[in-house]
Protein backbone atom coordinates (compact mmCIF):
# COMPACT_ATOMS: atom_id res chain seq x y z
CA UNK A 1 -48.23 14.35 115.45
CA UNK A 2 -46.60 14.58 111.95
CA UNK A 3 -44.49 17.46 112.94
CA UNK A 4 -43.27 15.59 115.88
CA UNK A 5 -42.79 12.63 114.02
CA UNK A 6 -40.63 14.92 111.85
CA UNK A 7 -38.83 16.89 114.01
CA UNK A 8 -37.63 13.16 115.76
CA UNK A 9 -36.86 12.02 112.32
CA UNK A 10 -34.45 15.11 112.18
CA UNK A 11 -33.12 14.46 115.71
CA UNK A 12 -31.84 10.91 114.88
CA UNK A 13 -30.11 12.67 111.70
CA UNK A 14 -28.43 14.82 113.98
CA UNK A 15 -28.43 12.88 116.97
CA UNK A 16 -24.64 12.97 117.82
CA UNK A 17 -24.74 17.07 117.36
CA UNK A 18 -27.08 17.34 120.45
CA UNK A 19 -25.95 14.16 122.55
CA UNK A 20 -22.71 14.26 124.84
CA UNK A 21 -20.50 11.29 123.92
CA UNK A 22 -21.45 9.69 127.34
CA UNK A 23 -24.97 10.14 126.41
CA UNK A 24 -24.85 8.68 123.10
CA UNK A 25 -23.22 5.82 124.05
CA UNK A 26 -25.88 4.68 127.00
CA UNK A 27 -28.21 5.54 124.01
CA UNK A 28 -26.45 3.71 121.35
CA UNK A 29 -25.99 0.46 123.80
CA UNK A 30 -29.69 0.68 124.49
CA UNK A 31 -30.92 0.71 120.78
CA UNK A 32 -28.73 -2.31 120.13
CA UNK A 33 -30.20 -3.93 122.88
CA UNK A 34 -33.49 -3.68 121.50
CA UNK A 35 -32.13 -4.87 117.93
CA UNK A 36 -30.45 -7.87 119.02
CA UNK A 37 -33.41 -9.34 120.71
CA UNK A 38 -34.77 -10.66 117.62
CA UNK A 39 -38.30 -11.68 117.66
CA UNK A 40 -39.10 -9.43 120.56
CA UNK A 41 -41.35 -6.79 120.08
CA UNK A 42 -40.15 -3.11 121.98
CA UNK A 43 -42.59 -1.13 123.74
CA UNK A 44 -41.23 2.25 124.88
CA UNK A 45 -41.18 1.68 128.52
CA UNK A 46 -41.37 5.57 129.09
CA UNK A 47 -43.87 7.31 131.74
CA UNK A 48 -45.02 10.54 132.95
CA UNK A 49 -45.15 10.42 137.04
CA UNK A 50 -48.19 11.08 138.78
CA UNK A 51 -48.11 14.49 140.61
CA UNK A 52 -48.17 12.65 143.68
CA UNK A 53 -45.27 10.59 143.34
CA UNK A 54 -42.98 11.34 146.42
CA UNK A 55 -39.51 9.59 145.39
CA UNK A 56 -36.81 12.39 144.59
CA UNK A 57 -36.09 10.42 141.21
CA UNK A 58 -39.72 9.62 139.83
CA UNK A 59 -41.70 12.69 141.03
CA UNK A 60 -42.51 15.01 138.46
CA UNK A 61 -40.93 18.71 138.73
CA UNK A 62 -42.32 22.08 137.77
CA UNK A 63 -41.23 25.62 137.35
CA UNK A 64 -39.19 26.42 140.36
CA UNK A 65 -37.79 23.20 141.41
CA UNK A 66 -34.60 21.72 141.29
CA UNK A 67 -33.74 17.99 139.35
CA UNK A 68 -30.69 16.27 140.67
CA UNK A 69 -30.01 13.58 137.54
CA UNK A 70 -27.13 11.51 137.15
CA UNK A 71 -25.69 10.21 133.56
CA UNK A 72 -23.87 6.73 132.85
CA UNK A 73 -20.67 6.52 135.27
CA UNK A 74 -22.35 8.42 137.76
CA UNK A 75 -21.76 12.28 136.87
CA UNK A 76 -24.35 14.31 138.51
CA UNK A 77 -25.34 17.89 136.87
CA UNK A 78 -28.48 19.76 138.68
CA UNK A 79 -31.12 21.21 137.00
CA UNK A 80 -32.94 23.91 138.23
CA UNK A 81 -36.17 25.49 136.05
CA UNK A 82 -36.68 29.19 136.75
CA UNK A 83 -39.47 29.91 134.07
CA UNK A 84 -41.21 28.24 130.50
CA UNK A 85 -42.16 31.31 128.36
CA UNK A 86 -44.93 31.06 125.40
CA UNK A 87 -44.43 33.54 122.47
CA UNK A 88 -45.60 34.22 118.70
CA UNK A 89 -42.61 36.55 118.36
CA UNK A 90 -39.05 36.00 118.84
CA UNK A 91 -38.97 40.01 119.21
CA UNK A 92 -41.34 39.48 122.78
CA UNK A 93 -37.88 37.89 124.20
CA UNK A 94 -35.24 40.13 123.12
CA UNK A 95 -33.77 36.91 120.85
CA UNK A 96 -31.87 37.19 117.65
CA UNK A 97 -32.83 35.39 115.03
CA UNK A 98 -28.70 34.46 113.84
CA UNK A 99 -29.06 32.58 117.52
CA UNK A 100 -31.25 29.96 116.18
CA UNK A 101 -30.04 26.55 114.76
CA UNK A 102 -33.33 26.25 113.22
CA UNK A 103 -34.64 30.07 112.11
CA UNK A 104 -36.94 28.44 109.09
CA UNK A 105 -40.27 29.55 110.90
CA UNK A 106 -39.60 33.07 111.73
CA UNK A 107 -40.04 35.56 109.37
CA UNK A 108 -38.45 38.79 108.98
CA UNK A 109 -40.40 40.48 111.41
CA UNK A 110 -39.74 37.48 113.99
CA UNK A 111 -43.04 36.49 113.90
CA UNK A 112 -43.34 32.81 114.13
CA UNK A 113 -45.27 30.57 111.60
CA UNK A 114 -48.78 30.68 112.58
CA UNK A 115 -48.73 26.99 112.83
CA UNK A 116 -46.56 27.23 115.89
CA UNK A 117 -45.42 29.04 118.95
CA UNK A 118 -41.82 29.68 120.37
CA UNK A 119 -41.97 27.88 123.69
CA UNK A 120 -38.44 29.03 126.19
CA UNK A 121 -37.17 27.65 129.25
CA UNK A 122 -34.68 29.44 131.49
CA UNK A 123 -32.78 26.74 133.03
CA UNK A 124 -29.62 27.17 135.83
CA UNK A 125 -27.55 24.09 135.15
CA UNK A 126 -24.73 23.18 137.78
CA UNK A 127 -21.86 21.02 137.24
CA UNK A 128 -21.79 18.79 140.73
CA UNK A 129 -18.78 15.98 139.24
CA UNK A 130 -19.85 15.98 135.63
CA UNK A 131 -16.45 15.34 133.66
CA UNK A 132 -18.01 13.98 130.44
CA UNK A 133 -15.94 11.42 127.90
CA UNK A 134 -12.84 12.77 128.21
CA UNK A 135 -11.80 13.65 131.85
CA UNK A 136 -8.14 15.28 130.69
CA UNK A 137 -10.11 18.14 129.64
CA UNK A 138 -9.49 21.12 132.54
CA UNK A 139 -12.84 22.16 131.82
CA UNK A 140 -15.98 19.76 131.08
CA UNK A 141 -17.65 19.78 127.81
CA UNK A 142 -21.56 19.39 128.11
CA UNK A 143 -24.57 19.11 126.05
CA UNK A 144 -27.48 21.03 126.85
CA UNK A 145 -30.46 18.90 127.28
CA UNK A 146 -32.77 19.90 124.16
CA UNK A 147 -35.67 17.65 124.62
CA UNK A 148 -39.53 18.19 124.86
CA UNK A 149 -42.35 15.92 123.99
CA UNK A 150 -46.79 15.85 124.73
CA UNK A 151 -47.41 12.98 126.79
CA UNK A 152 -49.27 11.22 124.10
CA UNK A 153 -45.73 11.49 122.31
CA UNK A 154 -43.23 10.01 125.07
CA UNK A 155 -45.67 7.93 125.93
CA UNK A 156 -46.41 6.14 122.54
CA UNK A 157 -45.66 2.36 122.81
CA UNK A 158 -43.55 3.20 119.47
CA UNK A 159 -41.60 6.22 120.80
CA UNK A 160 -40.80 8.49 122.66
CA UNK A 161 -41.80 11.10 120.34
CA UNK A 162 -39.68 14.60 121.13
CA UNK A 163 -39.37 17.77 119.45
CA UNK A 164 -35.49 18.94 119.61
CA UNK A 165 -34.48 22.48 120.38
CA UNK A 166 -34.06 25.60 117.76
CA UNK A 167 -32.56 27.83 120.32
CA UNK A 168 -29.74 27.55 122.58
CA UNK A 169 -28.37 31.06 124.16
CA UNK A 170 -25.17 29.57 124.95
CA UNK A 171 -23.79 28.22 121.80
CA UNK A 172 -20.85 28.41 120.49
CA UNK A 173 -19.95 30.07 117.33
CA UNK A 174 -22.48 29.07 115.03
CA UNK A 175 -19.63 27.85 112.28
CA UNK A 176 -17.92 25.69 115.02
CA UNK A 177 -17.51 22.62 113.65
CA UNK A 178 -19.83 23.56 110.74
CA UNK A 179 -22.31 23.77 113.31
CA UNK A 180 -22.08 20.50 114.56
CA UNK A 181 -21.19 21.91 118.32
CA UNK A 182 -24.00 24.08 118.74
CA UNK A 183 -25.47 22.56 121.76
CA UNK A 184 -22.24 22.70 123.56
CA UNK A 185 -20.93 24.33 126.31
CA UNK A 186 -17.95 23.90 128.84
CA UNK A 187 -18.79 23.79 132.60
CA UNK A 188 -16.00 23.08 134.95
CA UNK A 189 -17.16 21.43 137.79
CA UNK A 190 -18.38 23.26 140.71
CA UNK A 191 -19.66 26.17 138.30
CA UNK A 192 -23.05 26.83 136.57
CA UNK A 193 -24.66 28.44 133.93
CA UNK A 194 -27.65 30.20 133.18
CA UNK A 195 -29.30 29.35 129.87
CA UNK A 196 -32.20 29.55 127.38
CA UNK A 197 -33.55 27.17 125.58
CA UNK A 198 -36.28 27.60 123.06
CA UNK A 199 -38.38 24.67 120.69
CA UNK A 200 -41.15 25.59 117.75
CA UNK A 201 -43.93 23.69 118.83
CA UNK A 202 -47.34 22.82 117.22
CA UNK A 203 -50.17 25.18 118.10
CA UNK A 204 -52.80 23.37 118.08
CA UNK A 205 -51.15 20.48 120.26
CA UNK A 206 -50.26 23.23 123.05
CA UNK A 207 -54.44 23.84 123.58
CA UNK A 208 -55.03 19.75 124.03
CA UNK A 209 -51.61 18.49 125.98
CA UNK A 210 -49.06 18.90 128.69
CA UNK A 211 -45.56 19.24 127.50
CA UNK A 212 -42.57 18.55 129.26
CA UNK A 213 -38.94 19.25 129.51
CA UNK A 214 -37.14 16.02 129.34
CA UNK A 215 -33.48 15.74 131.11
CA UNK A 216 -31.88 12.47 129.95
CA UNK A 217 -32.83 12.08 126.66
CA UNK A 218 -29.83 10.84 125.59
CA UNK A 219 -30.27 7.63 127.49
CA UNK A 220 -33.02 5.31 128.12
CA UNK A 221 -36.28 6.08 128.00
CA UNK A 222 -37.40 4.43 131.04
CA UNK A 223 -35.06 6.99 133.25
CA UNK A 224 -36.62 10.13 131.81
CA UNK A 225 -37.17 12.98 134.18
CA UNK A 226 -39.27 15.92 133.62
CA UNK A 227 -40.45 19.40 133.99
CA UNK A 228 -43.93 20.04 133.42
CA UNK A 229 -44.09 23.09 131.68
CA UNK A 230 -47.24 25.51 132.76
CA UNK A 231 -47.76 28.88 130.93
CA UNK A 232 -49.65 32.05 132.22
C-alpha cells in the first residue's frame, strides 16, 4: 500500500501532465466540491461492479471487450482491450527503456526491480466525437488514460488509490514541453490508435488482488469504468 500511496502522491504532483484539460476540470470541480462542504466528511464513493452486472455502463469489462465512455460535454472515445501482459523484463516486450517516463526500476539489463513487475495493456482507442478543450484544433488532442489501482485501493473510503503509468508507446518527443506532454496524442475524430501502456506494480500485491484498468480517472470517482486485468 505505501507504494501506491506514493505513486498517487506523485500523480497529484503531476496531475495536469496526464489529465486532458476537460478531464481536469470535471476533476478539479469535483475536489472543490468536496472542500467546500465544510464539516462533511468524504467517502470515496468508488466501486468495482459485480461480474454480473448487465447495464452497458456499470458492468465490468475484460480482455477482449469494448468500453464506450463518455467525458464532461459529452465526447465519446471507445476503448477496446486486446491483451494485459505480465513481465520481469522490459527486454520480454521488445520496449526501450528511453520510452519510459519513469525508467528508475529497470536496470541496465531491463530487468525490473525485484520488488515489482512491468504490467502492459494493448489498448485500440477510437475517437467517436471527442474534440477535447479546444475544438479549433483540426485534429483532437487526447490523453491516454494511465490509471490502475487493487480493489482494496479504489475502493478505500479515503481514495481511490491508483498507480499512474511509466510507459506510453505513443508519446511524443520525450523533451516536448520538458516532458510535460508525454501522455499525449492527437486523434482526429473518426480515427484510432493502437497503443501500449505499461505501470510498475508491487509484486507481492499482484499474488493477493485484482487490478484494473481504470478509464475516467480524470473525473469522478463514482463514474469509474474498468478492465479487469487477468494474466496467463
Amino acid at each position: 500500500m505505501n507504494m501506491m500511496k506514493k505513486s498517487t502522491i506523485l500523480l497529484i504532483c503531476v496531475l495536469p501532465i496526464f489529465l486532458s484539460a476537460c478531464s481536469y476540470k470535471n476533476f478539479e470541480d469535483s475536489l472543490k466540491s468536496k472542500l467546500n462542504k465544510e464539516g462533511e466528511e468524504y467517502i470515496n464513493p468508488a466501486a468495482i461492479p459485480n461480474n454480473s452486472s448487465e447495464t452497458e455502463d456499470t458492468r465490468l469489462f475484460f480482455v477482449g471487450d469494448t468500453m464506450s465512455y463518455t467525458y464532461l460535454g459529452n465526447q465519446t472515445l471507445k476503448y477496446t482491450l486486446n491483451s494485459a501482459d505480465l513481465s520481469v523484463n522490459i527486454n520480454d516486450l521488445a520496449l526501450n527503456v528511453d520510452d519510459f517516463y519513469d525508467k528508475s526500476l529497470i536496470s541496465d539489463n531491463g530487468k525490473i526491480d525485484n520488488e515489482h513487475r512491468l504490467v502492459t495493456v494493448a489498448v485500440t482507442v477510437k475517437n467517436i466525437n471527442y474534440l477535447g478543450d479546444d475544438g479549433d484544433r483540426d485534429v483532437p488532442i487526447l490523453f491516454i488514460e494511465s490509471s490502475v489501482g487493487f480493489k482494496e485501493g479504489i475502493e478505500d473510503p479515503n481514495g481511490p488509490w491508483t498507480i499512474d503509468a511509466s510507459y506510453f508507446s505513443e508519446h511524443p518527443p520525450m523533451d516536448q514541453n520538458h516532458g510535460k506532454d508525454y501522455s499525449k496524442f492527437p486523434l482526429a475524430i473518426g480515427d484510432e490508435i493502437d497503443a501500449t501502456v505499461g505501470w510498475f506494480v508491487p509484486a507481492d500485491q499482484l499474488e493477493k488482488e485484482p487490478l484494473y484498468y481504470i478509464i475516467g480517472s480524470g473525473g469522478r470517482s463514482e463514474d469509474y469504468q474498468y478492465f479487469e486485468l487477468k494474466f496467463d
